[in-house]
C-alpha atoms as a PDB file:
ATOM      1  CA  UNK A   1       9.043  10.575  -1.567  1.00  0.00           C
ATOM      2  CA  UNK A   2      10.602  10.300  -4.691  1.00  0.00           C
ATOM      3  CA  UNK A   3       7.806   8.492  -6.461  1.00  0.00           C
ATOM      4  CA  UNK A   4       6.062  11.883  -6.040  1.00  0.00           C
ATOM      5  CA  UNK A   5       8.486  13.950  -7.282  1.00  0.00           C
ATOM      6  CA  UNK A   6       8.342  11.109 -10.368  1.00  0.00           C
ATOM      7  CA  UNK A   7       4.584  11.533 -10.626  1.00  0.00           C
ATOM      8  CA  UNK A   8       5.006  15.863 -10.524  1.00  0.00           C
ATOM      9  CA  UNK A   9       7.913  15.831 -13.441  1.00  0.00           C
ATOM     10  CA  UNK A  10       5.477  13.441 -15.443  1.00  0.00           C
ATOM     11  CA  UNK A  11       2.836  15.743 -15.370  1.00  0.00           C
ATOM     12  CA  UNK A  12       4.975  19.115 -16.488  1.00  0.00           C
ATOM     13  CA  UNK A  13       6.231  16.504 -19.223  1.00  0.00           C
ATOM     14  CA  UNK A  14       3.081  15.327 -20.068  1.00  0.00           C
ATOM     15  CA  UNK A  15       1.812  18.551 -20.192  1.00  0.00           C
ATOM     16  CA  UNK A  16       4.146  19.840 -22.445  1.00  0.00           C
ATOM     17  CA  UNK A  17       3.882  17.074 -24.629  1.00  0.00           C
ATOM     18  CA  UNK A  18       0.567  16.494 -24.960  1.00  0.00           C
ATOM     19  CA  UNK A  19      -1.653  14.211 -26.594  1.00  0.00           C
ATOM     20  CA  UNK A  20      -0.802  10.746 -25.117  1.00  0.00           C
ATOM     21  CA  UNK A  21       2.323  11.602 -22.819  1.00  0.00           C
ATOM     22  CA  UNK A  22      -0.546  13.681 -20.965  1.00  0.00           C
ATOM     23  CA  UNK A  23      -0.685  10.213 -18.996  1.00  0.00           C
ATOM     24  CA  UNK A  24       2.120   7.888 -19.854  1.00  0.00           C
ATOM     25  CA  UNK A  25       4.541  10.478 -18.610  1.00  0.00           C
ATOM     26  CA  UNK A  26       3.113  10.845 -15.106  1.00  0.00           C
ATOM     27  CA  UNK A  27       2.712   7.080 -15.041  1.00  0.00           C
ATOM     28  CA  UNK A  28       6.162   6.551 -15.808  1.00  0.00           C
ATOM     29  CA  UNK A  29       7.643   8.860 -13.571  1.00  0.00           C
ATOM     30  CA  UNK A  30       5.978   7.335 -10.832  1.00  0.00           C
ATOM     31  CA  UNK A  31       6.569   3.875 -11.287  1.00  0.00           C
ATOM     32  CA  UNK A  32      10.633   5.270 -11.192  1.00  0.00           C
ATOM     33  CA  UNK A  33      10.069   6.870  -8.681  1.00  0.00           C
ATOM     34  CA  UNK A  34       8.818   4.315  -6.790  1.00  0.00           C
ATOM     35  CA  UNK A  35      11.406   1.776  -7.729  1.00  0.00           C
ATOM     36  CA  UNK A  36      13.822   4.178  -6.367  1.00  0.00           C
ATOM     37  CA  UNK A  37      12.515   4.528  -3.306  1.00  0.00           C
ATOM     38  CA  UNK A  38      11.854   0.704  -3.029  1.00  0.00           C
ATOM     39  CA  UNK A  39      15.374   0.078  -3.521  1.00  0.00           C
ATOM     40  CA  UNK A  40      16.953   2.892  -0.952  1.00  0.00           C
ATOM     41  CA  UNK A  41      14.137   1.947   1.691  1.00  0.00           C
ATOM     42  CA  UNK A  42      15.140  -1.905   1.737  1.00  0.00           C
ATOM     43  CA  UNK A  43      19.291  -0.917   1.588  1.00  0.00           C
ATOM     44  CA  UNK A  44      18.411   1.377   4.526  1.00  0.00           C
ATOM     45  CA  UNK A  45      15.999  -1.345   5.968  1.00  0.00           C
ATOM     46  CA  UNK A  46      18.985  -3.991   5.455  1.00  0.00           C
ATOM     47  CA  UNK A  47      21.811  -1.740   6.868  1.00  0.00           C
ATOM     48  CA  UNK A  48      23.889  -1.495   4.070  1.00  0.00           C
ATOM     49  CA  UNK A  49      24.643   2.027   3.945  1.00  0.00           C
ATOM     50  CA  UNK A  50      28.326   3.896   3.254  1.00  0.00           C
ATOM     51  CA  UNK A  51      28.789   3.954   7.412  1.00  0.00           C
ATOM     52  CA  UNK A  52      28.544  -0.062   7.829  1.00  0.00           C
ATOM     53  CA  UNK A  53      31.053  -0.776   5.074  1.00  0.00           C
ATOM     54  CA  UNK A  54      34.243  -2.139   6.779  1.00  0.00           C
ATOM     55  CA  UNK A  55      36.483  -0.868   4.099  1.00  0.00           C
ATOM     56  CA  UNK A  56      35.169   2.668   5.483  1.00  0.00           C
ATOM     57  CA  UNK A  57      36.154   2.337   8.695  1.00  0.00           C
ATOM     58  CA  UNK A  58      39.374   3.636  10.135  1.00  0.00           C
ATOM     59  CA  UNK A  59      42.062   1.387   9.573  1.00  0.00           C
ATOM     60  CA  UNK A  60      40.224  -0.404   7.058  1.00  0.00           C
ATOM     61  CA  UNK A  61      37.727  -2.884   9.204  1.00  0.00           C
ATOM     62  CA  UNK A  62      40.634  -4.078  11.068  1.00  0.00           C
ATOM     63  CA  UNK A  63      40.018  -5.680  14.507  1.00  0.00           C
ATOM     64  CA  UNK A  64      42.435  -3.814  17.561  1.00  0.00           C
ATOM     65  CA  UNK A  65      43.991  -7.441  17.835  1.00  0.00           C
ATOM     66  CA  UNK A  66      44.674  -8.009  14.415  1.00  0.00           C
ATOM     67  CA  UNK A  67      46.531  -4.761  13.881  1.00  0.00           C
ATOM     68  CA  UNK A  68      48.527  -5.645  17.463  1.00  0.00           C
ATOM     69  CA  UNK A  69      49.636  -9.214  15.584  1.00  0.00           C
ATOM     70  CA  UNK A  70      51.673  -7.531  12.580  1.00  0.00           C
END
């Protein structure tokens, strides 16, 4: 999704550029773009999001029994 959204802001770059950045821009938005969404698809794919970090849990990623122990 975002690699598209890369490729669209290349061309209205390249457009307003001209000459050359008529096709590097769109190029290089899309190539961003698409490393962008590489990287959030395999952190989503992987599970590593903000709601499986155990610091974000209530009472820090602490286990009911290790809490009872203190």
């Amino acid at each position: 999704m975002i690699c598209c959204i890369g490729l669209l802001a290349g061309f209205a770059i390249g457009s307003f550029a001209g000459g050359p950045w008529m096709w590097i821009a769109p190029v290089a938005g899309f190539i961003g773009g698409l490393a962008i969404d590489t990287k959030v698809v395999s952190r989503i794919s992987s599970g590593k999001s903000e709601e499986s970090c155990p610091r974000c849990l209530p009472g820090g990623g602490k286990d009911e029994d290790e809490k009872e122990e203190k």
